[in-house]
Structure formats: C-alpha cells, structure tokens
Protein backbone atom coordinates (compact mmCIF):
# COMPACT_ATOMS: atom_id res chain seq x y z
CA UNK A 1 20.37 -16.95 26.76
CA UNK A 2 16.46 -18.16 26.30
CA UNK A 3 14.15 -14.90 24.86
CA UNK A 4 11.11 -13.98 26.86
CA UNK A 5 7.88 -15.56 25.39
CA UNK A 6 4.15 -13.79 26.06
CA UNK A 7 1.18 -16.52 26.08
CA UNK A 8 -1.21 -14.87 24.11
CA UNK A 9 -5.16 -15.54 23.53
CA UNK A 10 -6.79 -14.24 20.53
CA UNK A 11 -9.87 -15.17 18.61
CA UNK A 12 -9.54 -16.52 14.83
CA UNK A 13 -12.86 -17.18 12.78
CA UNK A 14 -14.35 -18.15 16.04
CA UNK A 15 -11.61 -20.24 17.48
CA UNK A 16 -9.61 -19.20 20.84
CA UNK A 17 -6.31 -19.78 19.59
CA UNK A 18 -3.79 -19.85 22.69
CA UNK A 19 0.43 -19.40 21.75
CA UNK A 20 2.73 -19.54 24.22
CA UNK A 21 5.34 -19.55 22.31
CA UNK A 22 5.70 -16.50 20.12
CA UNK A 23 9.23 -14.79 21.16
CA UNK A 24 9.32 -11.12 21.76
CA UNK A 25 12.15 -10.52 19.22
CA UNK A 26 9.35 -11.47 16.74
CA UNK A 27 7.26 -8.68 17.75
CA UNK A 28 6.63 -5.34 15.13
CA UNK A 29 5.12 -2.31 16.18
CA UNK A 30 1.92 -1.40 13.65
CA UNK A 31 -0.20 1.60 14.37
CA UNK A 32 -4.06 0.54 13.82
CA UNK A 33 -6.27 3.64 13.52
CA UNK A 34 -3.44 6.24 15.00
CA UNK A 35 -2.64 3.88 18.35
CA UNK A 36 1.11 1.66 18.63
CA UNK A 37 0.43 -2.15 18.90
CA UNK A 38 3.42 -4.19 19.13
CA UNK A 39 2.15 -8.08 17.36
CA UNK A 40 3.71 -10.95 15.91
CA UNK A 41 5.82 -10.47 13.18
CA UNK A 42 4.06 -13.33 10.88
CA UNK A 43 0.41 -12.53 11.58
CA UNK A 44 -1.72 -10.48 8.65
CA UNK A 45 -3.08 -7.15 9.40
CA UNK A 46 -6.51 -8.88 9.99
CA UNK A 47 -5.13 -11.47 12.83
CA UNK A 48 -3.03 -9.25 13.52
CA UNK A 49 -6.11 -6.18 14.53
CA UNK A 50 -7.64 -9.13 16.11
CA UNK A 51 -4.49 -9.86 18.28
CA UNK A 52 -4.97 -5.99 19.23
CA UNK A 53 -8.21 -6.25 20.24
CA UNK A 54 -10.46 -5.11 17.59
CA UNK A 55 -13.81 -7.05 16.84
CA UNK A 56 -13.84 -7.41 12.75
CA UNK A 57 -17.36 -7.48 12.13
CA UNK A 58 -17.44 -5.66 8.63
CA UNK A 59 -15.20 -5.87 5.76
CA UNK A 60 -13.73 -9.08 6.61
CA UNK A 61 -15.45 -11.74 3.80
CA UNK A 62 -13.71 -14.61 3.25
CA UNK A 63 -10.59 -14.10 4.46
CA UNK A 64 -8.79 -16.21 1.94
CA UNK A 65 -8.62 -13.44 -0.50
CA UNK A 66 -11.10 -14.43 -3.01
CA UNK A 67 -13.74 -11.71 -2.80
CA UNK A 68 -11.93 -8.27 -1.72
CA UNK A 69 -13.94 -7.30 0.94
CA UNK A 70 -10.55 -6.42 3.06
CA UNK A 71 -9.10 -4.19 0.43
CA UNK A 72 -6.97 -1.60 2.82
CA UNK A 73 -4.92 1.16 2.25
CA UNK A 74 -1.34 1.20 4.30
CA UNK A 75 1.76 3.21 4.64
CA UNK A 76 5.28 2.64 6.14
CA UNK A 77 6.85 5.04 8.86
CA UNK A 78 8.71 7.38 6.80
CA UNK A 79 7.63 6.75 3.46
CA UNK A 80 4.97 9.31 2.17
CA UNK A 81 3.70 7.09 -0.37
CA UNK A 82 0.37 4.48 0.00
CA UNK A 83 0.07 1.12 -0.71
CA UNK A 84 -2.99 -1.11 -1.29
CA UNK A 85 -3.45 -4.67 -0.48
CA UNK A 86 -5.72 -7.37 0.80
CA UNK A 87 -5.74 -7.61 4.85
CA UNK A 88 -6.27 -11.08 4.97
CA UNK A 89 -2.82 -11.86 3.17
CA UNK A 90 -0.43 -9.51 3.81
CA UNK A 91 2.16 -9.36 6.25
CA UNK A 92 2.83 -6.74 8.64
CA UNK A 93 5.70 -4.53 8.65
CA UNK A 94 7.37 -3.17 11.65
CA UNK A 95 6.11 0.50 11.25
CA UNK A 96 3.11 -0.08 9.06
CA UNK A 97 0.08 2.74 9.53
CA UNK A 98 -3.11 1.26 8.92
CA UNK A 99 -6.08 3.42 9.00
C-alpha cells in the first residue's frame, strides 16, 4: 500500500524549495496564532510558519540560532504549562500552540 504524497512549494531564506515527496503520515497539526495547520513533521516552527503561509519579516535573525532573535514561547495541547525555545531549531510537535 503506497501513502499519499502532497508536492509542496514553500520559500526558505529566499529559495523556492519544491518536495514532492513528504508523506502525509508525516504530517502534525500545530496551531500558529489560534488557526490548525497540518506541516511536516521534521520542519522547525520557523519553516514550518513559512510552509503555512506566513511572511517572517521580523524576529527571524540568523536562523542558525546564534543571536536569539526567534526566542518563542509554546505550549502542548493539554498541558497547561509553557515552554521557551529558539524557532529556528526546534521541532514541531503534533499539537504544539504557538502564539
């Protein structure tokens, strides 16, 4: 049994980046600013707003994680409590809340 695959465009540090093969058992659901995406498991929150549609044009630096400028503040469906990290290097989580 083969998995459905979605070709998918989305624009990285000013590169079209085009996958075609990104298999929809990989996908999460995230909530960026209150609304349900569904992305790619293995993209960061940053690629991963980008994949959604959002235009980062502040608070996006390096994006290697050296100067801190994507310093975000997260939560997990279900669990009351708030985590901090870096949006260029961390991983989304099926459920995640970023706001």
């Amino acid at each position: 049994m083969t998995l459905p695959y979605k070709c998918v465009f989305f624009v990285y540090q000013g590169i079209t980046i085009r996958n075609d093969k990104i298999a929809m058992s990989n996908m999460v659901n995230v909530y960026f600013f209150g609304k349900k995406y569904s992305v790619p498991g293995d993209l960061t929150i940053m690629t991963a707003m980008e994949y959604a549609g959002y235009t980062l044009k502040r608070g996006c630096g390096c994006r290697h994680g050296f100067c801190g400028a994507c310093a975000t503040i997260y939560r997990i469906k279900g669990c009351n409590e708030l985590k901090t990290c870096l949006a260029c290097q961390t991983q989304v989580q099926e459920g995640m809340y970023v706001a």
